[in-house]
C-alpha atoms as a PDB file:
ATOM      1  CA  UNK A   1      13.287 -27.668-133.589  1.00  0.00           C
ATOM      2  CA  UNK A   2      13.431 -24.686-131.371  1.00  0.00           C
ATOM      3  CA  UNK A   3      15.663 -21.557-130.930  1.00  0.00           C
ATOM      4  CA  UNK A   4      18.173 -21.783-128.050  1.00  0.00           C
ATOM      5  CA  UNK A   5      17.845 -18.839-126.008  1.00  0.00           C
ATOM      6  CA  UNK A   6      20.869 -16.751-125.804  1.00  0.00           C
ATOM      7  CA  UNK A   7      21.129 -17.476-121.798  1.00  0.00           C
ATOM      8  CA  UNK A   8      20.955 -21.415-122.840  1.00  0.00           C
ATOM      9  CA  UNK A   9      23.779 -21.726-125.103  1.00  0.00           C
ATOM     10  CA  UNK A  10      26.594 -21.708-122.575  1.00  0.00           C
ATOM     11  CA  UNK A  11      25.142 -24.701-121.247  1.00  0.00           C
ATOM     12  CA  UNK A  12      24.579 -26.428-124.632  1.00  0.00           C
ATOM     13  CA  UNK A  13      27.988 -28.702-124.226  1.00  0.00           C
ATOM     14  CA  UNK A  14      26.997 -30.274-120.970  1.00  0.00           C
ATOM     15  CA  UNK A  15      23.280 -30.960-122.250  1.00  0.00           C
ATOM     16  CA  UNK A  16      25.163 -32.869-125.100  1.00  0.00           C
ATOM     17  CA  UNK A  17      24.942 -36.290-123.790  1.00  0.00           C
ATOM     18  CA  UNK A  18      21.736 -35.942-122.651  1.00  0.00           C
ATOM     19  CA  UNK A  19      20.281 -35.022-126.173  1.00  0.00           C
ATOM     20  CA  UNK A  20      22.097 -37.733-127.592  1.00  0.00           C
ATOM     21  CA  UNK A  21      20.917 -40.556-125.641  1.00  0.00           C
ATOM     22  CA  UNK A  22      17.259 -39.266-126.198  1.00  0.00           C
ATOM     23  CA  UNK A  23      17.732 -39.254-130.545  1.00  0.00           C
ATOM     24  CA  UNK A  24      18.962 -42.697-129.822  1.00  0.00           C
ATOM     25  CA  UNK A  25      15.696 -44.302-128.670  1.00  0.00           C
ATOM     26  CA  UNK A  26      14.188 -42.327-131.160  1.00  0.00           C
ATOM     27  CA  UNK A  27      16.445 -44.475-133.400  1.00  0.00           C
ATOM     28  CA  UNK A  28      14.735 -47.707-132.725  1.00  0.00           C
ATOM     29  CA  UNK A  29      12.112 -46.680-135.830  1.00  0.00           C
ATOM     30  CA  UNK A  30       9.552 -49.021-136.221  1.00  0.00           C
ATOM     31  CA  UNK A  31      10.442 -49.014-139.937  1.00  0.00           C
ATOM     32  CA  UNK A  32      12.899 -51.268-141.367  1.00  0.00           C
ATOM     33  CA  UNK A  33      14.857 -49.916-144.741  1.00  0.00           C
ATOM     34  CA  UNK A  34      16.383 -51.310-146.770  1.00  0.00           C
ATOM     35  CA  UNK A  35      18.388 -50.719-150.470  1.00  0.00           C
ATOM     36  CA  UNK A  36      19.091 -52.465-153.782  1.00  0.00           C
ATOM     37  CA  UNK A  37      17.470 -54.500-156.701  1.00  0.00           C
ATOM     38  CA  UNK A  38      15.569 -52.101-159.107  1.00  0.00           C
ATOM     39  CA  UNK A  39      16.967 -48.165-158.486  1.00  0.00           C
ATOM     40  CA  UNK A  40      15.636 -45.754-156.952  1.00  0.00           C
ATOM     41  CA  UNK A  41      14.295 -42.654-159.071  1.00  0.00           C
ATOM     42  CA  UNK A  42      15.336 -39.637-157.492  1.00  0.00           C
ATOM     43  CA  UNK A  43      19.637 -39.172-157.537  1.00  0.00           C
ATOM     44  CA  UNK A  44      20.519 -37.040-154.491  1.00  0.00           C
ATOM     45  CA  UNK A  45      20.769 -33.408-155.243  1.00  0.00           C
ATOM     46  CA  UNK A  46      23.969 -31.916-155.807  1.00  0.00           C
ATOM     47  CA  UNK A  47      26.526 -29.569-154.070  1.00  0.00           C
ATOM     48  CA  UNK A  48      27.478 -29.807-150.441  1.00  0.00           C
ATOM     49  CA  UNK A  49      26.017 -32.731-149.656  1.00  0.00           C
ATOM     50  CA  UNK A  50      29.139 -34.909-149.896  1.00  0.00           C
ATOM     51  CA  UNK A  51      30.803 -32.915-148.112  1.00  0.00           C
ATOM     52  CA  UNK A  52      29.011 -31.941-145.203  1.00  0.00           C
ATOM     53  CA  UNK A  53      28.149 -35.661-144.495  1.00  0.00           C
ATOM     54  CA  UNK A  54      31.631 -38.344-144.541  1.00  0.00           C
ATOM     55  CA  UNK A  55      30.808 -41.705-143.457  1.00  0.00           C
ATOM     56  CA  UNK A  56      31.730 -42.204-139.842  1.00  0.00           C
ATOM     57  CA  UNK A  57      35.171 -43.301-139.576  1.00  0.00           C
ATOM     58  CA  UNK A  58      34.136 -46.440-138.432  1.00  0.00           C
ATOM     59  CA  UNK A  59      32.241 -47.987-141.012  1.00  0.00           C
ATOM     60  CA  UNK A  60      33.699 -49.020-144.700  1.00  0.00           C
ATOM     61  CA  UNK A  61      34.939 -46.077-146.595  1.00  0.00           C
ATOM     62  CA  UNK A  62      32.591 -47.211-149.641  1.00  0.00           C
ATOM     63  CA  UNK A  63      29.219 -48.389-149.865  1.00  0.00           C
ATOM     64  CA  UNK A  64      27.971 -51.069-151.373  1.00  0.00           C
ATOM     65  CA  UNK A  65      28.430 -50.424-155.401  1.00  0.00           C
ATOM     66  CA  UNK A  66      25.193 -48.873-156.657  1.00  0.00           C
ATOM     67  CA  UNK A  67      22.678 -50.203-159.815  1.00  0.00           C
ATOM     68  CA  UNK A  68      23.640 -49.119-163.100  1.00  0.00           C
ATOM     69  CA  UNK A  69      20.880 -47.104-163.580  1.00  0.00           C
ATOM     70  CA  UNK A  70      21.452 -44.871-160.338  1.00  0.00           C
ATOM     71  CA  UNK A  71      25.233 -44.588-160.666  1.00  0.00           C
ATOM     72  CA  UNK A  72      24.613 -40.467-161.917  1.00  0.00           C
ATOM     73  CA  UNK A  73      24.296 -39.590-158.367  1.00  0.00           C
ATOM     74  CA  UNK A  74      25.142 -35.928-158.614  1.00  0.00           C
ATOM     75  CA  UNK A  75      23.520 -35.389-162.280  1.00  0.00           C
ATOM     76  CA  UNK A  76      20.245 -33.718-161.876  1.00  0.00           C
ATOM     77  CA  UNK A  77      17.368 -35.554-164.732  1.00  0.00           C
ATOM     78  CA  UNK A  78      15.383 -33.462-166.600  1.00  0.00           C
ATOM     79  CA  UNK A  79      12.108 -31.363-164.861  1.00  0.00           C
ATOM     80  CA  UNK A  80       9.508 -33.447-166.789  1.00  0.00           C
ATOM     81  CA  UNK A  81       6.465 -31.591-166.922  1.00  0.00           C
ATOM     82  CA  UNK A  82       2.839 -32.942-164.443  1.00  0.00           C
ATOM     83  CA  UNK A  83      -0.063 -33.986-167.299  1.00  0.00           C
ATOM     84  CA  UNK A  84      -3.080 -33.271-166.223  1.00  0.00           C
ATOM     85  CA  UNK A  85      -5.078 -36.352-167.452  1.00  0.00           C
ATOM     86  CA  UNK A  86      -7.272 -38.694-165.080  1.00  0.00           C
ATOM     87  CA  UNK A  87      -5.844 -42.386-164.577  1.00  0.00           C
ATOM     88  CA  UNK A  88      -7.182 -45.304-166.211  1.00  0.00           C
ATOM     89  CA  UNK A  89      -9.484 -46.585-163.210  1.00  0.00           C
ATOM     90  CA  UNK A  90     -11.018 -44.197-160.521  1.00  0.00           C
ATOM     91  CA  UNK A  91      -9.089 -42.077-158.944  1.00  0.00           C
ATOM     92  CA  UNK A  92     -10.670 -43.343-155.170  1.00  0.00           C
ATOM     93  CA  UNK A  93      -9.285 -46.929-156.716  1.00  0.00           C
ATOM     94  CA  UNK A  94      -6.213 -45.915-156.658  1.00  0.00           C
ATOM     95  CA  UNK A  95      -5.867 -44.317-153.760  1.00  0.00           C
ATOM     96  CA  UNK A  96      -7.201 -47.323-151.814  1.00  0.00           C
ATOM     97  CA  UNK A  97      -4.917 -49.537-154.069  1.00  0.00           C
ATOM     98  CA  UNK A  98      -1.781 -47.727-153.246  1.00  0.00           C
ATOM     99  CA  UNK A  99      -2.342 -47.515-149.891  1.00  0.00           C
ATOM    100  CA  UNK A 100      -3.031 -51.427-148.864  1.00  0.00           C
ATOM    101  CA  UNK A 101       0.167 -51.834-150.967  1.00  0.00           C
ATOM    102  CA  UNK A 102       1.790 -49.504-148.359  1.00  0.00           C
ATOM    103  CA  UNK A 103       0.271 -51.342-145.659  1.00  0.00           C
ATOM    104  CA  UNK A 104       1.946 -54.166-146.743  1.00  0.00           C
ATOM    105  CA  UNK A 105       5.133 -52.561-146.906  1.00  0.00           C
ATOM    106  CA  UNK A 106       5.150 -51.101-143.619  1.00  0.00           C
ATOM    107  CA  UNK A 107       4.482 -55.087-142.234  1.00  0.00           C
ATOM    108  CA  UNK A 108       7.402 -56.552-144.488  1.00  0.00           C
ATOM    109  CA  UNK A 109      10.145 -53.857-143.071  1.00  0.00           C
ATOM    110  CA  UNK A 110       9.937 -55.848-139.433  1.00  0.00           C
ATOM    111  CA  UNK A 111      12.488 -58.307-141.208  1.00  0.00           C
ATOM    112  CA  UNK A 112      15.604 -56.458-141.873  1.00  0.00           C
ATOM    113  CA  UNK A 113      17.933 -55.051-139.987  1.00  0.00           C
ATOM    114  CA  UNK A 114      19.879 -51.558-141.373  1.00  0.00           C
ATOM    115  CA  UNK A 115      22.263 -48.556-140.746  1.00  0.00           C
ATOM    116  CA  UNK A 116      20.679 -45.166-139.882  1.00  0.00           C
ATOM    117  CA  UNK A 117      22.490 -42.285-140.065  1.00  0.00           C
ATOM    118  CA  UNK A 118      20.741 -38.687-138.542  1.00  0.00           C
ATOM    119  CA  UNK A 119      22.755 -35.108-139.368  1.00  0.00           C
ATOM    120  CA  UNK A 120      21.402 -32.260-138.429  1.00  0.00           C
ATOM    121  CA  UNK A 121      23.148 -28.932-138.782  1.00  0.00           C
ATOM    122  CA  UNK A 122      22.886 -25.110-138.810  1.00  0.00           C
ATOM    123  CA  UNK A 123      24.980 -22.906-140.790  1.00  0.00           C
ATOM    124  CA  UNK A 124      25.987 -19.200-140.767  1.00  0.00           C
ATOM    125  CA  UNK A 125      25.755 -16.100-142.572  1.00  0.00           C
ATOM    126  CA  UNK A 126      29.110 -17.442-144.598  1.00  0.00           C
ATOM    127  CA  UNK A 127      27.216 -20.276-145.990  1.00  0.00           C
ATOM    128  CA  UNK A 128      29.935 -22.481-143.178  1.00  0.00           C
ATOM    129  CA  UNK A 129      28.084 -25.283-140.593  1.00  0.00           C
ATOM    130  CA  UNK A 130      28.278 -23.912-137.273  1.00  0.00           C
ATOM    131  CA  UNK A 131      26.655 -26.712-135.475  1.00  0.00           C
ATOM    132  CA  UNK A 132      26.545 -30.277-135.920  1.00  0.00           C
ATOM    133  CA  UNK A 133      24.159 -33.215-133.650  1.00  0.00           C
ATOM    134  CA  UNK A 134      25.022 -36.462-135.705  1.00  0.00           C
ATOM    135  CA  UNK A 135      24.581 -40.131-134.850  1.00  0.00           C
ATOM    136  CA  UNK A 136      24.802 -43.243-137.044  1.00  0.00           C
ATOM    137  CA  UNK A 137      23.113 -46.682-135.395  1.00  0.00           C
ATOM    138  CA  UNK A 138      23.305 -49.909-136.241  1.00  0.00           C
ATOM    139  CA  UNK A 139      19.472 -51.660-135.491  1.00  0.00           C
ATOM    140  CA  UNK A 140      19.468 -55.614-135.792  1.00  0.00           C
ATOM    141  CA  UNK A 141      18.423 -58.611-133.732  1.00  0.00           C
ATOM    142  CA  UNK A 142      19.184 -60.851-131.393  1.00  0.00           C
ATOM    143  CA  UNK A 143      19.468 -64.957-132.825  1.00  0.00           C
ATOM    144  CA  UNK A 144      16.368 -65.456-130.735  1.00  0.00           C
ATOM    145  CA  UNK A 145      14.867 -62.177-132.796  1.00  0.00           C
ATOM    146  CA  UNK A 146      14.975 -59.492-130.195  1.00  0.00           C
ATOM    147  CA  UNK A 147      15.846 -55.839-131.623  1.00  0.00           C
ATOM    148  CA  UNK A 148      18.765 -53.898-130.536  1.00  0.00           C
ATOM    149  CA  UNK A 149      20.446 -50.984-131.337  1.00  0.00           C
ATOM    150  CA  UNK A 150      24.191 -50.204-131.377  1.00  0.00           C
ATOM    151  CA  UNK A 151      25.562 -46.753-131.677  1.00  0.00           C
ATOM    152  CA  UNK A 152      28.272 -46.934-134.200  1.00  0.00           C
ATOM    153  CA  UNK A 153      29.151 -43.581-134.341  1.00  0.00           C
ATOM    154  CA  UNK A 154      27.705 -40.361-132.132  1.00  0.00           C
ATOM    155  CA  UNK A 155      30.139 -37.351-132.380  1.00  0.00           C
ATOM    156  CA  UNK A 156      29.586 -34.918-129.226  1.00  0.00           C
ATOM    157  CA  UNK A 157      26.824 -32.213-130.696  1.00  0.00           C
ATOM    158  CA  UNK A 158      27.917 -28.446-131.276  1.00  0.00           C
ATOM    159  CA  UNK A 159      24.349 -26.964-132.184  1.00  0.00           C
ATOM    160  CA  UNK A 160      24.085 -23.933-130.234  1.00  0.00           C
ATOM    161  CA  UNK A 161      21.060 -22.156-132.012  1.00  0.00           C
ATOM    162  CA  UNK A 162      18.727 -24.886-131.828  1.00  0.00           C
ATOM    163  CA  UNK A 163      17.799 -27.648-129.852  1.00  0.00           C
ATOM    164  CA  UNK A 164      16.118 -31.087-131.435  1.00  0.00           C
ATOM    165  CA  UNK A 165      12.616 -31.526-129.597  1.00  0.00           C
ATOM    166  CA  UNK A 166      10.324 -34.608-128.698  1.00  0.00           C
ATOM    167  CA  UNK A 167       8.379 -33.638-132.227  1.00  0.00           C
ATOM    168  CA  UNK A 168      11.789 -34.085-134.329  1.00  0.00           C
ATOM    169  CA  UNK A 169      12.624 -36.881-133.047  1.00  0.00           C
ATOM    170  CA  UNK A 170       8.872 -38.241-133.505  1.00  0.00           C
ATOM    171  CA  UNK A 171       9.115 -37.019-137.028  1.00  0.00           C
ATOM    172  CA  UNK A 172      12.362 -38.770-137.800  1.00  0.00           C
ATOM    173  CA  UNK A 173      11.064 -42.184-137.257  1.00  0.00           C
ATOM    174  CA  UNK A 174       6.852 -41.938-138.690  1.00  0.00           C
ATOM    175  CA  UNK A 175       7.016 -38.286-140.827  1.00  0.00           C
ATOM    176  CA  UNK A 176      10.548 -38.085-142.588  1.00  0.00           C
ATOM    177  CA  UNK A 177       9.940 -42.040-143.992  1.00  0.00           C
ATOM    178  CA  UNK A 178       5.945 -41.240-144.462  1.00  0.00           C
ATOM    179  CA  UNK A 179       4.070 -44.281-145.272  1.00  0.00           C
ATOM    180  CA  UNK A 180       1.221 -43.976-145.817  1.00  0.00           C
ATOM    181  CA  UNK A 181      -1.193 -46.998-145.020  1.00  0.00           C
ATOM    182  CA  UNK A 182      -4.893 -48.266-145.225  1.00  0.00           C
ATOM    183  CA  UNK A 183      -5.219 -47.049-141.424  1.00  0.00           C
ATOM    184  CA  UNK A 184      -3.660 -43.804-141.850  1.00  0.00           C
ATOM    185  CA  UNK A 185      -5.709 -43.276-145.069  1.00  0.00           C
ATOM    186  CA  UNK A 186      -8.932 -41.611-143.166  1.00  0.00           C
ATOM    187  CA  UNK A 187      -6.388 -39.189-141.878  1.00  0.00           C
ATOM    188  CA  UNK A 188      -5.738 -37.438-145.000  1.00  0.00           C
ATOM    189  CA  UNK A 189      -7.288 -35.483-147.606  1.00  0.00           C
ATOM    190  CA  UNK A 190      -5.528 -37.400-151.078  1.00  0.00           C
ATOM    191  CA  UNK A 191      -5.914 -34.895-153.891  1.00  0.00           C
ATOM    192  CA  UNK A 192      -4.880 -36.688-157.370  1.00  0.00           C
ATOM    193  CA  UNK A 193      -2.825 -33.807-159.418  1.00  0.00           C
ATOM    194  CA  UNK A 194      -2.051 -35.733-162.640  1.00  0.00           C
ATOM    195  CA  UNK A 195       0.805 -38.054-163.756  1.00  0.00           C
ATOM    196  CA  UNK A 196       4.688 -37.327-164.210  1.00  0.00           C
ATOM    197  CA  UNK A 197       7.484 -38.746-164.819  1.00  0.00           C
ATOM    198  CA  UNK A 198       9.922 -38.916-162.348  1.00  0.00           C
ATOM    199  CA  UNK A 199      13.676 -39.873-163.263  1.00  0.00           C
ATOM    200  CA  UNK A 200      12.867 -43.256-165.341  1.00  0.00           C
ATOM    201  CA  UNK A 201       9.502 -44.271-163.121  1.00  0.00           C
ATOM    202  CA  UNK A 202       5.748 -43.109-164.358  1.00  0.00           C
ATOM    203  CA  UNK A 203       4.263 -42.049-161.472  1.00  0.00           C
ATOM    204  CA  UNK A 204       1.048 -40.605-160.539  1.00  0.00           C
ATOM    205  CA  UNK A 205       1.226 -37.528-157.979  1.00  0.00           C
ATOM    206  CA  UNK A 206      -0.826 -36.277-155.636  1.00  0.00           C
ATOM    207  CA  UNK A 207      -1.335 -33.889-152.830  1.00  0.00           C
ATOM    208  CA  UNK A 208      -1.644 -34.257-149.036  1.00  0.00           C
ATOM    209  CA  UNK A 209      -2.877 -32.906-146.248  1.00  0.00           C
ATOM    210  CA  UNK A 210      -4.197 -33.883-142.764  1.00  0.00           C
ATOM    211  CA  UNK A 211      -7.958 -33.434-142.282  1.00  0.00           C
ATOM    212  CA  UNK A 212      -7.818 -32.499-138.917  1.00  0.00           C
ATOM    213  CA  UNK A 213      -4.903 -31.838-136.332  1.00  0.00           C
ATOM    214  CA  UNK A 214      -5.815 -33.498-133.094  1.00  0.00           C
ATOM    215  CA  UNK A 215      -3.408 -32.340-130.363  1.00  0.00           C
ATOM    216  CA  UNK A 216      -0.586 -34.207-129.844  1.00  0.00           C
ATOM    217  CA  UNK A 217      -0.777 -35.532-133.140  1.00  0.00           C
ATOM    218  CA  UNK A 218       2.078 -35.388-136.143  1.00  0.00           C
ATOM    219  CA  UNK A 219       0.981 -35.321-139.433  1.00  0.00           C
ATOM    220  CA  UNK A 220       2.415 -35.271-143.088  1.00  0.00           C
ATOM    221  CA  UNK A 221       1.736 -32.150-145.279  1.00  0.00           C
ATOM    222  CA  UNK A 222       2.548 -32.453-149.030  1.00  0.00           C
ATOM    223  CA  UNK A 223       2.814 -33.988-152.332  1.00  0.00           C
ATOM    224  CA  UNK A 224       3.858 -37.782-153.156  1.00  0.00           C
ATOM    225  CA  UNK A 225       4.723 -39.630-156.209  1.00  0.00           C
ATOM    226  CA  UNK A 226       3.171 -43.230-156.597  1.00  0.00           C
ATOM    227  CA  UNK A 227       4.638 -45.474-159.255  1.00  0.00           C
ATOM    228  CA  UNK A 228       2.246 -46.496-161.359  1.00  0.00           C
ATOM    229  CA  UNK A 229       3.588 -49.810-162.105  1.00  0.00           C
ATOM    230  CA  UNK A 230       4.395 -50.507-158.359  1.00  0.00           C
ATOM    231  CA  UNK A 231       1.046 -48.534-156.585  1.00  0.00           C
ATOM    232  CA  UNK A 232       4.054 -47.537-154.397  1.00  0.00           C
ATOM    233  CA  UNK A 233       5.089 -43.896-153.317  1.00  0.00           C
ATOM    234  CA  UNK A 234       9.054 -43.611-154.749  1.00  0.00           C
ATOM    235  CA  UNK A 235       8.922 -39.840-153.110  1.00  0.00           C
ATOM    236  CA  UNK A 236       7.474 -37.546-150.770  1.00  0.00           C
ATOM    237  CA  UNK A 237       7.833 -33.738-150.249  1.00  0.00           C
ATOM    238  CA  UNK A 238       6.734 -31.547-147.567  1.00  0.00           C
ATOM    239  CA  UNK A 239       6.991 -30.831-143.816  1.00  0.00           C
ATOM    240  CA  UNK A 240       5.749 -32.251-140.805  1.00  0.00           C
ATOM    241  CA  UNK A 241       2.790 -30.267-139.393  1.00  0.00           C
ATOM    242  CA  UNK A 242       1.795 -28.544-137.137  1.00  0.00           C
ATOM    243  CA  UNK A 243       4.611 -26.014-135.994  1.00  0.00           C
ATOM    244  CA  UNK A 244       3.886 -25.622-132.461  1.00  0.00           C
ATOM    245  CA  UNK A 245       3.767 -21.904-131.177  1.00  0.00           C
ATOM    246  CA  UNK A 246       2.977 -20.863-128.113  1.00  0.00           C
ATOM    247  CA  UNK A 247       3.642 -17.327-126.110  1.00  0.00           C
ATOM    248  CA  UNK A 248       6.877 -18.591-124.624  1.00  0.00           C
ATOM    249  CA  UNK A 249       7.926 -20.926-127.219  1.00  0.00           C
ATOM    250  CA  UNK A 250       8.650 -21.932-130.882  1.00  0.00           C
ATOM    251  CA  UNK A 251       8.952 -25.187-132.361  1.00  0.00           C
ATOM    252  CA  UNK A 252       9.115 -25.352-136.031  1.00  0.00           C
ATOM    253  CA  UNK A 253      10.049 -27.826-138.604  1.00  0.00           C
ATOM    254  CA  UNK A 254      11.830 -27.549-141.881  1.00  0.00           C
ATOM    255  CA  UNK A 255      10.478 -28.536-145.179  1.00  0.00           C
ATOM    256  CA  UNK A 256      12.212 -31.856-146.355  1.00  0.00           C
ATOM    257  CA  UNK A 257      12.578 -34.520-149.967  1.00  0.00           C
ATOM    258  CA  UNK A 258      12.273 -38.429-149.306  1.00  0.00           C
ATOM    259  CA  UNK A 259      13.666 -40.908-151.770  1.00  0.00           C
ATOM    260  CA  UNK A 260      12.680 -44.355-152.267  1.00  0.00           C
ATOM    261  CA  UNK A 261      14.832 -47.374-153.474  1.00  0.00           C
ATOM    262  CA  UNK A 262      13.557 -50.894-154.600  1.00  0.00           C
ATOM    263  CA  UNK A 263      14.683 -53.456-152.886  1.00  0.00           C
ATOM    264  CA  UNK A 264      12.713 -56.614-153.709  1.00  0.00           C
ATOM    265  CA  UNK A 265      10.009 -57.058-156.017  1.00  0.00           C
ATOM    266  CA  UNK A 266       7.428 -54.451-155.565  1.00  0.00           C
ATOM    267  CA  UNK A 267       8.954 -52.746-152.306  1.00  0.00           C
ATOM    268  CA  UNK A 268      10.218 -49.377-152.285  1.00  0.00           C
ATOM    269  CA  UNK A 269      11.845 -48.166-149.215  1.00  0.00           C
ATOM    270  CA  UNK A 270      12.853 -44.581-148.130  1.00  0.00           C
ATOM    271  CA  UNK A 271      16.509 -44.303-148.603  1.00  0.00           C
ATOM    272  CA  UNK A 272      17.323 -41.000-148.447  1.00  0.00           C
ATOM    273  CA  UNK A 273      15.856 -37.339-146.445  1.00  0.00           C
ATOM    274  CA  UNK A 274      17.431 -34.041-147.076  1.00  0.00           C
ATOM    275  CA  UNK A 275      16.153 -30.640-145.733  1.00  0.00           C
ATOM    276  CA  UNK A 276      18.002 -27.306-146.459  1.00  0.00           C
ATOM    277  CA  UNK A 277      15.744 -24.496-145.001  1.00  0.00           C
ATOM    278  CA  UNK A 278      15.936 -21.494-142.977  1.00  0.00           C
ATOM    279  CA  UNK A 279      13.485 -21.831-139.608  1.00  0.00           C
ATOM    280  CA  UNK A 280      12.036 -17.831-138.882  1.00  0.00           C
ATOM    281  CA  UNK A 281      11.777 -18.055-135.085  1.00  0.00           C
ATOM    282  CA  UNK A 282      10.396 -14.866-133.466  1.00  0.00           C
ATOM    283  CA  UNK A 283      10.573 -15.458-130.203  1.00  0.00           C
ATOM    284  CA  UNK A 284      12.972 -15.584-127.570  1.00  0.00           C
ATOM    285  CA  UNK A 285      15.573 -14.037-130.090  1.00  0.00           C
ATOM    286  CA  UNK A 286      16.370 -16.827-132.076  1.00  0.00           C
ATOM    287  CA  UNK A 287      15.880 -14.699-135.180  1.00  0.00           C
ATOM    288  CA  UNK A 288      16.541 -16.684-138.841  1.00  0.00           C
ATOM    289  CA  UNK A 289      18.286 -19.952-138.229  1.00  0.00           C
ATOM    290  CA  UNK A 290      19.803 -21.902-141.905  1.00  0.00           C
ATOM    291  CA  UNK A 291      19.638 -25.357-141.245  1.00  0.00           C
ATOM    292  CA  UNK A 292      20.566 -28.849-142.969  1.00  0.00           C
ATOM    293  CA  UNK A 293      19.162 -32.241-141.980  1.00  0.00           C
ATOM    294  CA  UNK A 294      19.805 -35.205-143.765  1.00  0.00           C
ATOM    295  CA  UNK A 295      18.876 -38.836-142.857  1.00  0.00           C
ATOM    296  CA  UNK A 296      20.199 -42.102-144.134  1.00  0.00           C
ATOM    297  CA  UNK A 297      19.256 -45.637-144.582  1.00  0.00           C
ATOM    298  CA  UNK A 298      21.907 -48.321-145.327  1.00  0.00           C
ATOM    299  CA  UNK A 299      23.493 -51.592-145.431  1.00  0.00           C
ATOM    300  CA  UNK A 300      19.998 -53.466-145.812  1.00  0.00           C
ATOM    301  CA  UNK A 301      19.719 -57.108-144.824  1.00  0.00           C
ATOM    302  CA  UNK A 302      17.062 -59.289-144.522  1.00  0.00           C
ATOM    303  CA  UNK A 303      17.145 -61.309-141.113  1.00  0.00           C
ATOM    304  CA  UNK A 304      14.209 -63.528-141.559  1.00  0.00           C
ATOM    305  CA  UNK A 305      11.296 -64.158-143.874  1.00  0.00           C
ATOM    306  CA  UNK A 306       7.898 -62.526-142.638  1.00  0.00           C
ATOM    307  CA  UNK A 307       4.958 -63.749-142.207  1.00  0.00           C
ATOM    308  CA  UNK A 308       2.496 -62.918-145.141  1.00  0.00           C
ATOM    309  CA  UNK A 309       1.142 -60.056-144.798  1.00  0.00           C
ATOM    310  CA  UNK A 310      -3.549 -60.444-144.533  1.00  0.00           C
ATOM    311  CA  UNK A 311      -5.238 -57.095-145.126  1.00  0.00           C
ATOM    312  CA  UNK A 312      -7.499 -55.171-147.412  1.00  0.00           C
ATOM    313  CA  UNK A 313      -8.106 -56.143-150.921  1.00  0.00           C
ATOM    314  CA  UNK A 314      -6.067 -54.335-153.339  1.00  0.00           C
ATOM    315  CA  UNK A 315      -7.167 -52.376-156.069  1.00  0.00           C
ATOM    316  CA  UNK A 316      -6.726 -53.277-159.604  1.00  0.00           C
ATOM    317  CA  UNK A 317      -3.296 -51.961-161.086  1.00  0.00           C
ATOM    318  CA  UNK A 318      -4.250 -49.447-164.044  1.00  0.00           C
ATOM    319  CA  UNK A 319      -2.674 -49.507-167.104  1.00  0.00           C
ATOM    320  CA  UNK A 320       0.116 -46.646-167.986  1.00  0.00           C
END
């Protein structure tokens, strides 16, 4: 995101539609997601969020009745602590075993279709949203299989301090629902930290960062949690990297939580991104800017049954 110049923002209303119609083909994410079966372990976090994002008018006013287990949705679970103790097979075991899992993930999503909902907002010194971009799509197929996207709901955008860039909207569709596969794997340093437990879910965490940034290139900077049971990352947190800052310009990005859901068998599938940060642009007098994004994926259905998925050997599942 970068700072709209003071001599921009009287021209912010007219770029409106313009902006618009380029988050929408960022919309057409390669990644499918999808939500239900065994919950997810992260509840959203409480306070504004329910407010500051309503369902679009024109879809149901309730979704889909959640799991038992993930019906506390504004209850924070307790902060259990990270052990420090090795896993029960090599640490490079795991790491290669998790990530051919995710492989396989990523392949599977091709066959549903979903609702994605993108908010992005800034808010003022009065703690009140000031500016608003927000657009809801509707990505299925065709009965011959062909992907389309239908905009269900795409308000007119008020953001007058900022301005999405080409590296948001990149971000939103590869860094925001970070998988992270076999191929990406050489990529990455993958630091193991210990285990924790996260809501109800054993999970192992670990730290990551890219090796090298290559120009042009967006990359994931953080920790995730992999569920032991699963060898499947139920959360990331972090930001996308690098901030790109040049004499003229600024373009940074906000630090942001992913949740995963199960949805069938061993699959967990982002669900759920929400960023509340404060960008410190320097340049062109765009000064401290308080922003909110959020990002949601719903109404999951599976259109057709994929083809199985051929790739690396998995590791060996350790024992909890």
């Amino acid at each position: 995101m970068r700072p709209v110049a003071r001599g921009e923002r009287g021209n912010r209303k007219r770029c409106g539609g313009v902006a618009a119609l380029v988050l929408l083909m960022a919309l057409l994410s390669p990644l499918s997601l999808l939500a239900q079966g065994r919950p997810g372990p992260i509840t959203p976090p409480p306070g504004p969020l329910p407010e500051i994002v309503p369902l679009p008018s024109n879809q149901p006013a309730q979704p889909p009745p959640a799991p038992k287990a993930h019906k506390a949705a504004h209850v924070s679970f307790p902060a259990y602590p990270i052990i420090h103790e090795p896993p029960s097979i090599p640490v490079d075991q795991v790491i290669q075993g998790f990530a051919a899992h995710e492989s396989e993930f990523k392949y599977a999503l091709d066959g549903y279709t979903y609702y994605k909902t993108v908010i992005v907002q800034t808010i003022d010194s009065d703690g009140q949203v000031d500016g608003e971009y927000r657009m809801t799509t509707d990505v299925s197929y065709t009965p011959s299989g062909r992907r389309y996207v239908q905009v269900t709901d795409a308000p007119v955008p008020t953001l007058k301090r900022i301005t999405l860039t080409e590296q948001d909207i990149e971000d939103f569709r590869h860094i925001q629902p970070f998988v992270l596969t076999t191929s990406q794997l050489p990529k990455y340093n993958v630091t193991y930290v210990g285990r924790q437990k996260v809501d109800y879910l054993h999970t192992y965490v670990f730290d990551v960062a890219p090796k090298k940034i290559q120009k042009h290139q967006r990359y994931f900077k953080g920790r995730i949690w992999v569920d032991i049971h699963d060898m499947a990352i139920v959360k990331t947190d972090g930001k996308a990297v690098p901030n790109i800052i040049t004499a003229n310009n600024e373009n940074l990005f906000p630090r942001f939580t992913t949740y995963r859901e199960n949805i069938r068998g061993q699959y967990w599938f982002p669900v759920y991104t929400y960023a509340d940060d404060i960008l410190h642009f320097g340049i062109a007098g765009g000064g401290d800017v308080h922003m909110r994004m959020m990002i949601r994926w719903t109404r999951y259905k599976r259109f057709r049954v994929s083809v199985k998925f051929v790739g690396p050997a998995k590791a060996a599942k350790p024992h909890q």
